[in-house]
Protein backbone atom coordinates (compact mmCIF):
# COMPACT_ATOMS: atom_id res chain seq x y z
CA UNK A 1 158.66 138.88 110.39
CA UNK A 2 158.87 134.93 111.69
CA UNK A 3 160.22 133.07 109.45
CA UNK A 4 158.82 128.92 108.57
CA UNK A 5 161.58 126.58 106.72
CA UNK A 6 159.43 124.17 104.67
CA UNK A 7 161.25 120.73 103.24
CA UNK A 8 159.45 117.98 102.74
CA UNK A 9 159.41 115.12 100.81
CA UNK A 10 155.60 114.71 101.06
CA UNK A 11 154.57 117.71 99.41
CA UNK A 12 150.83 117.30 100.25
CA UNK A 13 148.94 119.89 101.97
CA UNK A 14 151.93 122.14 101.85
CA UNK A 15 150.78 124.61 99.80
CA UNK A 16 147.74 125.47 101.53
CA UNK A 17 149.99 125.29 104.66
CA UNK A 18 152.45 127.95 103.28
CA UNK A 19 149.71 129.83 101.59
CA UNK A 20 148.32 130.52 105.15
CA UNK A 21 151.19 131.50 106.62
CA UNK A 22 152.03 133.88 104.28
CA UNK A 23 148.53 135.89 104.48
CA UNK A 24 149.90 135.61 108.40
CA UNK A 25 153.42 137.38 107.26
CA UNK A 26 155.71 134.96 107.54
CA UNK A 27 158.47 134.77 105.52
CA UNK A 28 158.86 131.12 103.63
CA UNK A 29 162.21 129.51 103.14
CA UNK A 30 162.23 126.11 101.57
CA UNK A 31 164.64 123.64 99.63
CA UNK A 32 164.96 122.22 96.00
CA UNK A 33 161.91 120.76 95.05
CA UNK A 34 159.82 122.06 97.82
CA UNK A 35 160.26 125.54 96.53
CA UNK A 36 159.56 124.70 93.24
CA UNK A 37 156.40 123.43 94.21
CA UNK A 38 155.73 126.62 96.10
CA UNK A 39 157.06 129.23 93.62
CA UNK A 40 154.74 127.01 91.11
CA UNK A 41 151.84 127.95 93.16
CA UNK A 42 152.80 131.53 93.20
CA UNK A 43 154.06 131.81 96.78
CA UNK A 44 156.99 134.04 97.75
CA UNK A 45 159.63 131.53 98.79
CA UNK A 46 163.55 132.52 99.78
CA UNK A 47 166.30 129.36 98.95
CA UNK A 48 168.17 127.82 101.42
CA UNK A 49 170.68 129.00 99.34
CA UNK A 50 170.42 132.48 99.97
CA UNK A 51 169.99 132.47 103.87
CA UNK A 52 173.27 130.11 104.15
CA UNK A 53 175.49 132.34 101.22
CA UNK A 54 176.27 129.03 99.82
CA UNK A 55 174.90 126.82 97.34
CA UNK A 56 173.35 123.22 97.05
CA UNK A 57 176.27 120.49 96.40
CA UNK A 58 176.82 117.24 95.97
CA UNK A 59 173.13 115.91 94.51
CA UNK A 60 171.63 118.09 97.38
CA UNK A 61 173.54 115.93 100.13
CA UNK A 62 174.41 119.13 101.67
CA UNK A 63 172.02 122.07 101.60
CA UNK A 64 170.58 122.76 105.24
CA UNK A 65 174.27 121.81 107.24
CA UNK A 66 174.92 125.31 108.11
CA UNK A 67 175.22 127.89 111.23
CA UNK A 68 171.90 130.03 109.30
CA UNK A 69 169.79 127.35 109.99
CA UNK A 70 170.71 125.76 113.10
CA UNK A 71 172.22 128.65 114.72
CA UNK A 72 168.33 130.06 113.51
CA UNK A 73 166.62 127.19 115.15
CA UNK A 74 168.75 126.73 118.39
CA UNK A 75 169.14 130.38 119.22
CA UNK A 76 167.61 130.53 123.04
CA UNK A 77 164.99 133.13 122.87
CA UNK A 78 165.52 134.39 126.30
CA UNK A 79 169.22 134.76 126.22
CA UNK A 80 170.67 138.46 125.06
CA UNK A 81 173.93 136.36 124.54
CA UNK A 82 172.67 133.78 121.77
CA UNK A 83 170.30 136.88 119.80
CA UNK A 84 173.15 139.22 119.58
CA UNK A 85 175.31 136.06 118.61
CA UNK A 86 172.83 135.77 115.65
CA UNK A 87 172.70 138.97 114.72
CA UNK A 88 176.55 139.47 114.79
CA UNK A 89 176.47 136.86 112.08
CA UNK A 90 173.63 138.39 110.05
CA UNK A 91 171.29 135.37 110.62
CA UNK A 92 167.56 135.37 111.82
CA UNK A 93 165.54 132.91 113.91
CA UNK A 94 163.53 130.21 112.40
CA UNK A 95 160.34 129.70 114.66
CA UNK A 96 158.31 127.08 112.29
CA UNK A 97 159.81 123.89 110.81
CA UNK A 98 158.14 121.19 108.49
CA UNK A 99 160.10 118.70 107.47
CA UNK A 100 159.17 114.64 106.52
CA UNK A 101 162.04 112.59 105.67
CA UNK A 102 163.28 111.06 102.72
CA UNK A 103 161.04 107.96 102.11
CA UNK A 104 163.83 105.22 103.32
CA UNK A 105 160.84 102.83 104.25
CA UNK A 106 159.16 103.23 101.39
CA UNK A 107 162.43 102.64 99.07
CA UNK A 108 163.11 99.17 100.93
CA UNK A 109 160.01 98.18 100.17
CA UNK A 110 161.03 97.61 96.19
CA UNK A 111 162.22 94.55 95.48
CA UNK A 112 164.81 95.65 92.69
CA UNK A 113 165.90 98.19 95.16
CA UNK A 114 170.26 98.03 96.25
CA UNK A 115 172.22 99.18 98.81
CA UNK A 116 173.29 102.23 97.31
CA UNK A 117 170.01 103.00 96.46
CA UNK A 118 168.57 102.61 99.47
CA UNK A 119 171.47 104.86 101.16
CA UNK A 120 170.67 107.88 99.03
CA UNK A 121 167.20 107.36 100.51
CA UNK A 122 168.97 108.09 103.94
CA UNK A 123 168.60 111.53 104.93
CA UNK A 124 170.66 113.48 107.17
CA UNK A 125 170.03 117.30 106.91
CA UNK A 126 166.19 116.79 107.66
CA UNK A 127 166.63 114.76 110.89
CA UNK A 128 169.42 116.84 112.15
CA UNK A 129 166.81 120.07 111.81
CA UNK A 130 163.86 118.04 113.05
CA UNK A 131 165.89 117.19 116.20
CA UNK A 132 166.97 120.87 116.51
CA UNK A 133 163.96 122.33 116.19
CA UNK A 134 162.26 120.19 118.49
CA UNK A 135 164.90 120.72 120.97
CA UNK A 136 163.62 124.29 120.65
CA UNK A 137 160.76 123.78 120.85
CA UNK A 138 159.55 126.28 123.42
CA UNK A 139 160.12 128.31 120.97
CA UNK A 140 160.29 126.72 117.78
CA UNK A 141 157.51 124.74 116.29
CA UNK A 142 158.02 121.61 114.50
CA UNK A 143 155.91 119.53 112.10
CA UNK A 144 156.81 116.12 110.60
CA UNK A 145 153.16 115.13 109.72
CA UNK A 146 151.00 117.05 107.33
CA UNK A 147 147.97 115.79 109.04
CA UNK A 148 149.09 117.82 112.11
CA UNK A 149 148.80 121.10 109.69
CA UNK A 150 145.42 122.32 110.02
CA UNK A 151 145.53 122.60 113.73
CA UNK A 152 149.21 123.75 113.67
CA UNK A 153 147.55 126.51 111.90
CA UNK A 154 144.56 126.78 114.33
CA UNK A 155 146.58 127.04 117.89
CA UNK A 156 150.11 128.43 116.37
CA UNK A 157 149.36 132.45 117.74
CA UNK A 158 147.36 131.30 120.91
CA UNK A 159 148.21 130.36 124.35
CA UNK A 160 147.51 126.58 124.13
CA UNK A 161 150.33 127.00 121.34
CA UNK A 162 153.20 126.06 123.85
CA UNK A 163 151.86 122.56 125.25
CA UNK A 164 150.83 121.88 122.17
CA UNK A 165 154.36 122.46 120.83
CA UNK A 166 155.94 120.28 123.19
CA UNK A 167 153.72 117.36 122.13
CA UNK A 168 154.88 118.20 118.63
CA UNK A 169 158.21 117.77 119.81
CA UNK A 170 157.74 114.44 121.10
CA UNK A 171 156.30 112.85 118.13
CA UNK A 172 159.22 114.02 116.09
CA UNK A 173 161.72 112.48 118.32
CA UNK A 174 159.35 109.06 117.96
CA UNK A 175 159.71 109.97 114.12
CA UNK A 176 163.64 110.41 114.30
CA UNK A 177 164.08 107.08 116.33
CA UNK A 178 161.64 104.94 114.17
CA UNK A 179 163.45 106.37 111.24
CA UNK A 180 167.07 105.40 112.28
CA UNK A 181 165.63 102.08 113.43
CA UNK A 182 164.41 101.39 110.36
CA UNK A 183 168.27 102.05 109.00
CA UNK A 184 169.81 99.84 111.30
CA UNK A 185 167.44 96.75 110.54
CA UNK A 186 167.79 97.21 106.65
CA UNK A 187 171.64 97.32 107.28
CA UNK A 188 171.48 94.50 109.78
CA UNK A 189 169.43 92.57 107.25
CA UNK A 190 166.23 93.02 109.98
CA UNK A 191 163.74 93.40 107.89
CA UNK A 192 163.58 90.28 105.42
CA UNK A 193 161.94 87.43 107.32
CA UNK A 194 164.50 86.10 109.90
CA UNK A 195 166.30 82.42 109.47
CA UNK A 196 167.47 83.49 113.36
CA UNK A 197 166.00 86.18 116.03
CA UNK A 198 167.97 89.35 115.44
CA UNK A 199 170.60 90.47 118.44
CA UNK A 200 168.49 93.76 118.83
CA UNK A 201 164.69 93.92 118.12
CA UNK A 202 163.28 97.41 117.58
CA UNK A 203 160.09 98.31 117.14
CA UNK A 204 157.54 101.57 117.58
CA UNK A 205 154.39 100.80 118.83
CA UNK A 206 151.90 104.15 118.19
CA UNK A 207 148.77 103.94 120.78
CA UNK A 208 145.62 103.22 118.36
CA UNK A 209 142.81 103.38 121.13
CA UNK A 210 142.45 103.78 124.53
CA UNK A 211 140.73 100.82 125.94
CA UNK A 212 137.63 101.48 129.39
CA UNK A 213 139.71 98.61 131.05
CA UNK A 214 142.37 95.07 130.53
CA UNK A 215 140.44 91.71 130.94
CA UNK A 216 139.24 92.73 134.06
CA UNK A 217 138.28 96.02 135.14
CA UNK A 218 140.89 96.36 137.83
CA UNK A 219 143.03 96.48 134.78
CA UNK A 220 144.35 99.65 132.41
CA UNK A 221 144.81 98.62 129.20
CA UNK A 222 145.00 100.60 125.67
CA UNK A 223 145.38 99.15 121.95
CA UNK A 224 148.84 99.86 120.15
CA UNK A 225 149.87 99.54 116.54
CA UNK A 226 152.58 99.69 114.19
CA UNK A 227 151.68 102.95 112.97
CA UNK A 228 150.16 101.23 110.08
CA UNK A 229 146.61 99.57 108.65
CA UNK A 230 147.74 96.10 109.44
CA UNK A 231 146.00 93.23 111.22
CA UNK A 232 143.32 94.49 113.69
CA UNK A 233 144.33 98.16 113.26
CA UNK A 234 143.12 97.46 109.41
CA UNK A 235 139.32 97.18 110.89
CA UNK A 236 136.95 99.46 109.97
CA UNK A 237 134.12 100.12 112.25
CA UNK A 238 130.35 100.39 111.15
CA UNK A 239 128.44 100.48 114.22
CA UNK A 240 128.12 99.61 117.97
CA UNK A 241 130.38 100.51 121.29
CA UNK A 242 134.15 101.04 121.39
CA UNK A 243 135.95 97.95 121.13
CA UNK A 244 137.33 96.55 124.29
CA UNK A 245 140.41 94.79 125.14
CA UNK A 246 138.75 91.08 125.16
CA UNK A 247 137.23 92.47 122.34
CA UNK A 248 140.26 93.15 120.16
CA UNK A 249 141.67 89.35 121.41
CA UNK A 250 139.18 87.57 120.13
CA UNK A 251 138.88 89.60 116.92
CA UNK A 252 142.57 88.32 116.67
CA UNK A 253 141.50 84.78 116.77
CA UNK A 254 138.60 84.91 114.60
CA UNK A 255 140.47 86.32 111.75
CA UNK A 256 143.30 83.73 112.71
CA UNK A 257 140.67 81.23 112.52
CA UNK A 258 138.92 82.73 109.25
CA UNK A 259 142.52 82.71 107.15
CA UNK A 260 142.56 79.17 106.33
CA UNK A 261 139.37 79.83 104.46
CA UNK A 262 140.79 83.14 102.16
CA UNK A 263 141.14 81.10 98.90
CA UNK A 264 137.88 79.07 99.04
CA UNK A 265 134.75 79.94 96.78
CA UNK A 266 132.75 78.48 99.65
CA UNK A 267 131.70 80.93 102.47
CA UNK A 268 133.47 80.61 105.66
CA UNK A 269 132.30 81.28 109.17
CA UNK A 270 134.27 80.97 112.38
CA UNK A 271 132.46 81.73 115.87
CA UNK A 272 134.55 82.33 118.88
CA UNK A 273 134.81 82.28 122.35
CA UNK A 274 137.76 83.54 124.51
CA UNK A 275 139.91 83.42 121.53
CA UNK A 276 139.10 80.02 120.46
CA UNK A 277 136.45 78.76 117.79
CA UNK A 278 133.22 77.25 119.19
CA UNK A 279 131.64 77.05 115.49
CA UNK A 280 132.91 76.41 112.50
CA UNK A 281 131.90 75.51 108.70
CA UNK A 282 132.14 76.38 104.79
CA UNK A 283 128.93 76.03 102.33
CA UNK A 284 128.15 77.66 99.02
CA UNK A 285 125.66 80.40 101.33
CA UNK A 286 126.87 82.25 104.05
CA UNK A 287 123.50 81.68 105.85
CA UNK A 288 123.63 78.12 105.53
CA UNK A 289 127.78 78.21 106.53
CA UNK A 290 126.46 80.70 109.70
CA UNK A 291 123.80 78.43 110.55
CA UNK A 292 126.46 75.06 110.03
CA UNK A 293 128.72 76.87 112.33
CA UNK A 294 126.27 77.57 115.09
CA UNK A 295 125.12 74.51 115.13
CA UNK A 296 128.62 73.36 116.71
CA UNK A 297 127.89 74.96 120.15
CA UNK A 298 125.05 76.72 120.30
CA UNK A 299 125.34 77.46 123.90
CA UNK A 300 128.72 78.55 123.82
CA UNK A 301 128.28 81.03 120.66
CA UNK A 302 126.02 83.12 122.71
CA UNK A 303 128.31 86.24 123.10
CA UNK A 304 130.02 85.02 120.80
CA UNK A 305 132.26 87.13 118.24
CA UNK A 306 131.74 86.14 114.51
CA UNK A 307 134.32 86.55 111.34
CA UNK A 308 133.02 85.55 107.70
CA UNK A 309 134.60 85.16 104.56
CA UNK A 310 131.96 86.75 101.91
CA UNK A 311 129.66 89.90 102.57
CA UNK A 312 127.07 89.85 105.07
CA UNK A 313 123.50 89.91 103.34
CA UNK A 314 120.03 90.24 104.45
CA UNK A 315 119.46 86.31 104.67
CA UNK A 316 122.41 85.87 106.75
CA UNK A 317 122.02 88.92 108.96
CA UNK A 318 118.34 87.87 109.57
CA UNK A 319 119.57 84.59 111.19
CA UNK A 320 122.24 86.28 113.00
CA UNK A 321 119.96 89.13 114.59
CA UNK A 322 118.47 86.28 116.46
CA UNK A 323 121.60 86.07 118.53
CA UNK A 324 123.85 87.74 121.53
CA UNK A 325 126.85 88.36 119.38
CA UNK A 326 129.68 91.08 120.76
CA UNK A 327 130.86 91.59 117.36
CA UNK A 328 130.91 90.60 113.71
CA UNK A 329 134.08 90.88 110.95
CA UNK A 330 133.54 90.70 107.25
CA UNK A 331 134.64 91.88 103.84
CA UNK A 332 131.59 94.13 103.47
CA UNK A 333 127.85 94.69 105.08
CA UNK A 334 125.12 95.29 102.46
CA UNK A 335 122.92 97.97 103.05
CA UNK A 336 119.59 95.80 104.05
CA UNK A 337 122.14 93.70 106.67
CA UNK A 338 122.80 96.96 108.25
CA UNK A 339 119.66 97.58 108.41
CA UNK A 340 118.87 94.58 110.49
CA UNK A 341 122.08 94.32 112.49
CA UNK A 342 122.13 97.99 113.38
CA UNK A 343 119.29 97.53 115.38
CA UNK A 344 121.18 96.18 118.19
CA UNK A 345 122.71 99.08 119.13
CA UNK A 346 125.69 97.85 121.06
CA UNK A 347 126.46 94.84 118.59
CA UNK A 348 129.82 95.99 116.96
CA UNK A 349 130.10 95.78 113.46
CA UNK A 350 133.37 95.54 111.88
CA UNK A 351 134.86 95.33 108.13
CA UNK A 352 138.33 94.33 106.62
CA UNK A 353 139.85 95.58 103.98
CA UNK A 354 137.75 93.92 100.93
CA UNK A 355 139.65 94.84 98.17
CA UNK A 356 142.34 92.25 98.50
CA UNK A 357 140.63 90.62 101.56
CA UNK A 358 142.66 87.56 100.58
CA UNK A 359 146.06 88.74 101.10
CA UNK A 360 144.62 90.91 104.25
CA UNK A 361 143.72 87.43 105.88
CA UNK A 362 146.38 85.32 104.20
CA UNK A 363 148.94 87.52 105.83
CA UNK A 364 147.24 87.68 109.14
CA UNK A 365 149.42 87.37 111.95
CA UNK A 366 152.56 88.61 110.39
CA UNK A 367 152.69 92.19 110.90
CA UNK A 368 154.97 94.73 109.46
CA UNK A 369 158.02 93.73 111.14
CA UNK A 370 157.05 89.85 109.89
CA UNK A 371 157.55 88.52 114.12
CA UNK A 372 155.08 88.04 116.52
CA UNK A 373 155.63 89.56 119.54
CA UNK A 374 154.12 88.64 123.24
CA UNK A 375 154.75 89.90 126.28
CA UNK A 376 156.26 87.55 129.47
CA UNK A 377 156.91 89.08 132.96
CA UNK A 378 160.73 90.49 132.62
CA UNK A 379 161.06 90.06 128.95
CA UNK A 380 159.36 89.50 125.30
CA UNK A 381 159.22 86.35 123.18
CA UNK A 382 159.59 87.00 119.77
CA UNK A 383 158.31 84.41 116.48
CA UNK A 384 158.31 84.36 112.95
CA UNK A 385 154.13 83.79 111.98
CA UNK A 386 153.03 80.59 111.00
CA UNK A 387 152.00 79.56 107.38
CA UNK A 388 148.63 79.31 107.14
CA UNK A 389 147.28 75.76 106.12
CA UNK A 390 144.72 76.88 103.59
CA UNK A 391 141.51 75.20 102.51
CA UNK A 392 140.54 73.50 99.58
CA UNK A 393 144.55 73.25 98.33
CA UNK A 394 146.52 69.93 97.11
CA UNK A 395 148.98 69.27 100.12
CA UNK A 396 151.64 67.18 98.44
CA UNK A 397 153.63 66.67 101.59
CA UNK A 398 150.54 64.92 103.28
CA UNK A 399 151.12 61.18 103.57
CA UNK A 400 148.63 58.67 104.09
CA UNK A 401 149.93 56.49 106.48
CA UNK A 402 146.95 53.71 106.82
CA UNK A 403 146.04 50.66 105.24
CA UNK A 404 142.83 52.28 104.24
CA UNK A 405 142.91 55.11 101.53
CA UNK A 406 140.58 58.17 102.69
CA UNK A 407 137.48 58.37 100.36
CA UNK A 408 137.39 62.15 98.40
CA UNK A 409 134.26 63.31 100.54
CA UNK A 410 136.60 62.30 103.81
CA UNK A 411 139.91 64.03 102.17
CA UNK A 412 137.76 67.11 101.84
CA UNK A 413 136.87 66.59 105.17
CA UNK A 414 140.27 65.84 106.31
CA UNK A 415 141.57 69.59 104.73
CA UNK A 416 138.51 71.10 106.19
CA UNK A 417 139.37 69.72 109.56
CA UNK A 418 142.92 70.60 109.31
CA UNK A 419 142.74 74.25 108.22
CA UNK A 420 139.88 74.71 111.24
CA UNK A 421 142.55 73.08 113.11
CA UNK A 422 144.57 75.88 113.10
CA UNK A 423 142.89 78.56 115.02
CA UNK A 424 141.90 76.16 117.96
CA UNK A 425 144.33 76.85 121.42
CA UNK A 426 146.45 73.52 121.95
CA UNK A 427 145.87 71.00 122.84
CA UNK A 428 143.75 70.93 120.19
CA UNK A 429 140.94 68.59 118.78
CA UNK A 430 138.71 69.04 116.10
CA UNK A 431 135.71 66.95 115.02
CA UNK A 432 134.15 67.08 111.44
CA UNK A 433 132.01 65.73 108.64
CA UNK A 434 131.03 67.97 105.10
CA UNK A 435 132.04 70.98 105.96
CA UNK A 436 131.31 71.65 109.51
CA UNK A 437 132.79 71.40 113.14
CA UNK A 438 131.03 69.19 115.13
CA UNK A 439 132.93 69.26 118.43
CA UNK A 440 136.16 70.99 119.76
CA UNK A 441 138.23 70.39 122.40
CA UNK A 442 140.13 73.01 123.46
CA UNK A 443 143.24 74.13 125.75
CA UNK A 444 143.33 70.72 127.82
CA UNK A 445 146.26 69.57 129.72
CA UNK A 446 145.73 66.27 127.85
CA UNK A 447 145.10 65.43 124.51
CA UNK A 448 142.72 62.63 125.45
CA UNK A 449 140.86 64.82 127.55
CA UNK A 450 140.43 67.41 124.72
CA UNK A 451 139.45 64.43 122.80
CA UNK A 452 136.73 63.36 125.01
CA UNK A 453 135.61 67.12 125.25
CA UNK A 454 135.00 67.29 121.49
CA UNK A 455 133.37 63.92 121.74
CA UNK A 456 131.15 65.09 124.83
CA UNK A 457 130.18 68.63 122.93
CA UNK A 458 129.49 66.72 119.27
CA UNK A 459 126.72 64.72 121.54
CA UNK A 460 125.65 67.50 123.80
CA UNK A 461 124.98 69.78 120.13
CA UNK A 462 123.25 66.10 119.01
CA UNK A 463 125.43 64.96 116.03
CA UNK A 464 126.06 61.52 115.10
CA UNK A 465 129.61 61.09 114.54
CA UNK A 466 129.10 57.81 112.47
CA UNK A 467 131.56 58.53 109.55
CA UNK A 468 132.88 61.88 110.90
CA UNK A 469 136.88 62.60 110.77
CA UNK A 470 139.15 63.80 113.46
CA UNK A 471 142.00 66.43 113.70
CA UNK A 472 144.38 67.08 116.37
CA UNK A 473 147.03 69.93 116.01
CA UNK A 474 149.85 67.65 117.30
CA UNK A 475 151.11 63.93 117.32
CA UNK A 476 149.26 61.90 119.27
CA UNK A 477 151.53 60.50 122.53
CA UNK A 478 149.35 56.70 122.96
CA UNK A 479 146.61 54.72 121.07
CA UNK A 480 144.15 55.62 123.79
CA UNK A 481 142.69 58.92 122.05
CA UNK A 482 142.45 56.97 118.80
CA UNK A 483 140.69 54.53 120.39
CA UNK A 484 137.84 56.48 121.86
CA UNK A 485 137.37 58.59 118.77
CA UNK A 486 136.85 54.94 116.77
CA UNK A 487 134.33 54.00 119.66
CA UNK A 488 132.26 57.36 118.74
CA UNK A 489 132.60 56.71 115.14
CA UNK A 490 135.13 58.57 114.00
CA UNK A 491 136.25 57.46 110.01
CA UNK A 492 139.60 59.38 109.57
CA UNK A 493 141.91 60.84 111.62
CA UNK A 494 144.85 63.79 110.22
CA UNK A 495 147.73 65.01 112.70
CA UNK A 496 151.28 65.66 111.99
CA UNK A 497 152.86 62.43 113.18
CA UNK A 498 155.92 62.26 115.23
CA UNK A 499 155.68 60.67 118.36
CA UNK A 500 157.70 57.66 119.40
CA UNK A 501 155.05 55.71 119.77
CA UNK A 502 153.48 56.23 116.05
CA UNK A 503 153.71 52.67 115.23
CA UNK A 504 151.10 51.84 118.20
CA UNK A 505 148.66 55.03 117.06
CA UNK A 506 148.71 53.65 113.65
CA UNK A 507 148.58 50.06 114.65
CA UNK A 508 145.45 51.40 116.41
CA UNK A 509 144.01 53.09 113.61
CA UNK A 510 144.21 50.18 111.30
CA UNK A 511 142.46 47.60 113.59
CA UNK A 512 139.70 49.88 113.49
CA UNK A 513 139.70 50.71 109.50
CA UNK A 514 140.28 54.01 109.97
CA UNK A 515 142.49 56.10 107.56
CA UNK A 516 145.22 58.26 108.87
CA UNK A 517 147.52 61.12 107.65
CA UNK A 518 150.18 62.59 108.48
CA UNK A 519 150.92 66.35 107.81
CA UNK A 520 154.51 66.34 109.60
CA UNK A 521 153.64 69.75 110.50
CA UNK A 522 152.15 71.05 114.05
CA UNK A 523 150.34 73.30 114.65
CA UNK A 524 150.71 74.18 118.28
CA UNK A 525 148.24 77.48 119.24
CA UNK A 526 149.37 78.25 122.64
């Protein structure tokens, strides 16, 4: 009879798991409130306690530290030596482990929760079995995830049983090393937002998708997560081809773009291009905020990918449908939009989490291990995420810095300009007037140059800038770029102030009437 030892902490699906293997004839042992569960549902279950002779002590701290079960787990199969070893001793092999950990992660989630607390939440009998077993594991199968139990149960008696094994083995190794790592950063105070860069970063990155190709198709490339539902890995997929790697990056900056805009009643819509937003603009209608936004670039949106604060409805996926878009993010679809937008068979359609799609885009960027991470050759830079500058908020640390007091229809302007700011790759420029973008210059050596670009694309889309208001992610270095904006007829100008030369920029800003303000905050996107 082969014998399974069952201890988990998650007790779902492990009842139907045990119930199988029983009607199989194997022999269940399990652990404290494992068993009980089991007994409860009328399975045949031995204790711990009787294959080791000794009992459960201290709180359950020590139950599974004994030769029965590891000398049952490690016992070579193929060696006469280590069976007869076994038997001398009166123990029996143990050829099925499932075992999840004590929820540590979970614990240090609470707020209220101590030190002590969270070290009871450490456990040390199920990752010492989880790493025996695996090391067995030619022999020995071992399951950390109940998800893997169904086709545990499905390959355990046939060939394909020993690869498959192995790969078992492998993921709980990942689970024993995430697990400890987790330890060390609670105990190194890791985990709380850093004031300083930690001496050791750890993280586990699971593989989410496997991508056709990188940027270019000379290029592997694959999608990897946290091994949670955060940031891109939180998407939901409706309809349309697998997402590809440029995909994915400019998904990232459209919800990057679109976070600003969580809190506002007004519907959002951001339009992107390699990363960076070619349309932009809030109204009370998302068809009328989709149209606004198109209206930036038209050219450039075509391919475009396309996040939006409120539900996509048959008005706004109408307008849409009459455009080359890769993809399109939102809160929800209703069931006429699909209609339309499902027509276009390789047009991706994507949702975020709308229950709570405020926090979900508030947060975006962060991550669970609160540091952005990106790669350089020979090494990793590693950043707390920024605060998001939201939308239609009182900004108390603003200062107006001009003779000239902004009116409240350029203010609004001013915060609309300054949150749209923020998803735009430095150096950054961003033209504006009632809740729209009306040019953007983008990723220029030179601020004036971005400056002129915005200037040149605001023309080029044919909208008069007369009484339109400027934002630029950083301080502005000479007058010159203030200058040209007043030439196109730019009102108001916002930036974070800063530069040596702020006297001249403002000195500037006042022979023309324009107002100014300062944020003393940049916003660098590189």
């Amino acid at each position: 009879m082969r014998r399974a030892l069952l201890s988990v902490s998650d007790k779902s699906g492990i009842v139907e798991f045990g119930t199988v293997l029983i009607t199989r004839g194997w022999e269940l042992v399990s652990t404290g409130g494992t068993a009980r569960t089991l007994r409860e549902a009328g399975l045949e279950v031995l204790s711990v306690s009787d294959v080791t002779g000794h009992p459960e002590m201290m709180d359950g701290r020590v139950k599974t530290l004994h030769p029965a079960i590891h000398a049952g787990l490690l016992a070579r199969r193929d060696r006469q030596d280590d069976l007869e070893a076994l038997s001398e001793q009166g123990y029996k092999p143990i050829d099925l482990v499932a075992v999840n950990l004590y929820p540590f992660q979970e614990t240090i989630k609470r707020e209220d929760i101590s030190l002590l607390d969270a070290m009871e939440q450490v456990d040390i009998g199920g990752p010492t079995m989880v790493r025996a077993a695996a090391k067995s594991h030619d022999s020995v199968c071992v399951v950390i995830d109940p998800s893997d139990y169904n086709q545990v149960l499905e390959i355990l008696d046939k060939p394909e049983a020993v690869p498959f094994r192995r790969k078992l083995a492998a993921k709980a190794f990942r689970h024993v090393s995430d697990y400890d790592a987790a330890i060390a950063r609670y105990l190194g105070n890791e985990d709380a937002p850093p004031e300083s860069m930690p001496e050791h970063l750890t993280s586990s990155l699971v593989r989410i998708q496997a991508l056709r190709y990188g940027e270019n198709p000379d290029q592997d490339a694959a999608f990897y997560g946290f091994g949670s539902s955060d940031g891109l890995a939180g998407l939901k997929q409706h309809h349309g081809k697998d997402l590809s790697y440029n995909n994915l990056l400019d998904l990232d900056g459209a919800l990057l773009c679109l976070a600003p805009f969580a809190e506002t009643q007004r519907a959002a819509v951001c339009i992107i291009k390699h990363t960076t937003p070619c349309g932009l603009a809030v109204d009370d209608s998302l068809a009328k905020a989709y149209q606004k936004a198109l209206a930036t670039d038209p050219v450039s949106a075509f391919g475009s990918v396309i996040s939006v604060s409120h539900p996509v409805d048959l008005e706004t996926a109408k307008v849409m449908s009459e455009l080359f878009i890769e993809c399109i993010v939102a809160p929800d679809f209703t069931a006429e939009a699909i209609g339309i937008l499902t027509q276009k068979k390789n047009l991706r359609l994507l949702s975020y989490p709308g229950e709570g799609s405020e926090q979900f885009l508030l947060s975006y960027g962060g991550g669970p291990e609160a540091r952005l991470l990106r790669s350089v050759y020979g090494g990793m830079l590693a950043q707390t995420p920024p605060v998001v500058p939201c939308y239609d908020q009182d900004n108390p640390e603003w200062e107006v810095v001009s003779e000239r007091q902004p009116s409240d229809q350029e203010q609004d302007d001013l915060s609309f300009a300054w949150a749209g700011i923020f998803g735009v790759k430095s150096n950054a420029i961003l033209l504006a007037r009632r809740g729209a973008a009306l040019g953007i210059g983008a990723g220029q050596m030179s601020r004036v140059d971005s400056s002129k670009i915005a200037v040149r694309k605001a023309e080029e889309g044919g909208h008069d800038l007369a009484g339109a208001v400027l934002a630029s992610d950083a301080f502005f270095p000479f007058r010159d770029a203030i200058d040209a904006a007043a030439d196109a007829g730019i009102q108001a100008v916002i930036q974070p102030g800063g530069s040596i030369r702020d006297d001249e920029v403002l000195a500037a800003a006042n022979e023309h009437g324009m107002a100014m303000v300062f944020t003393g905050r940049r916003l660098f996107r590189h």
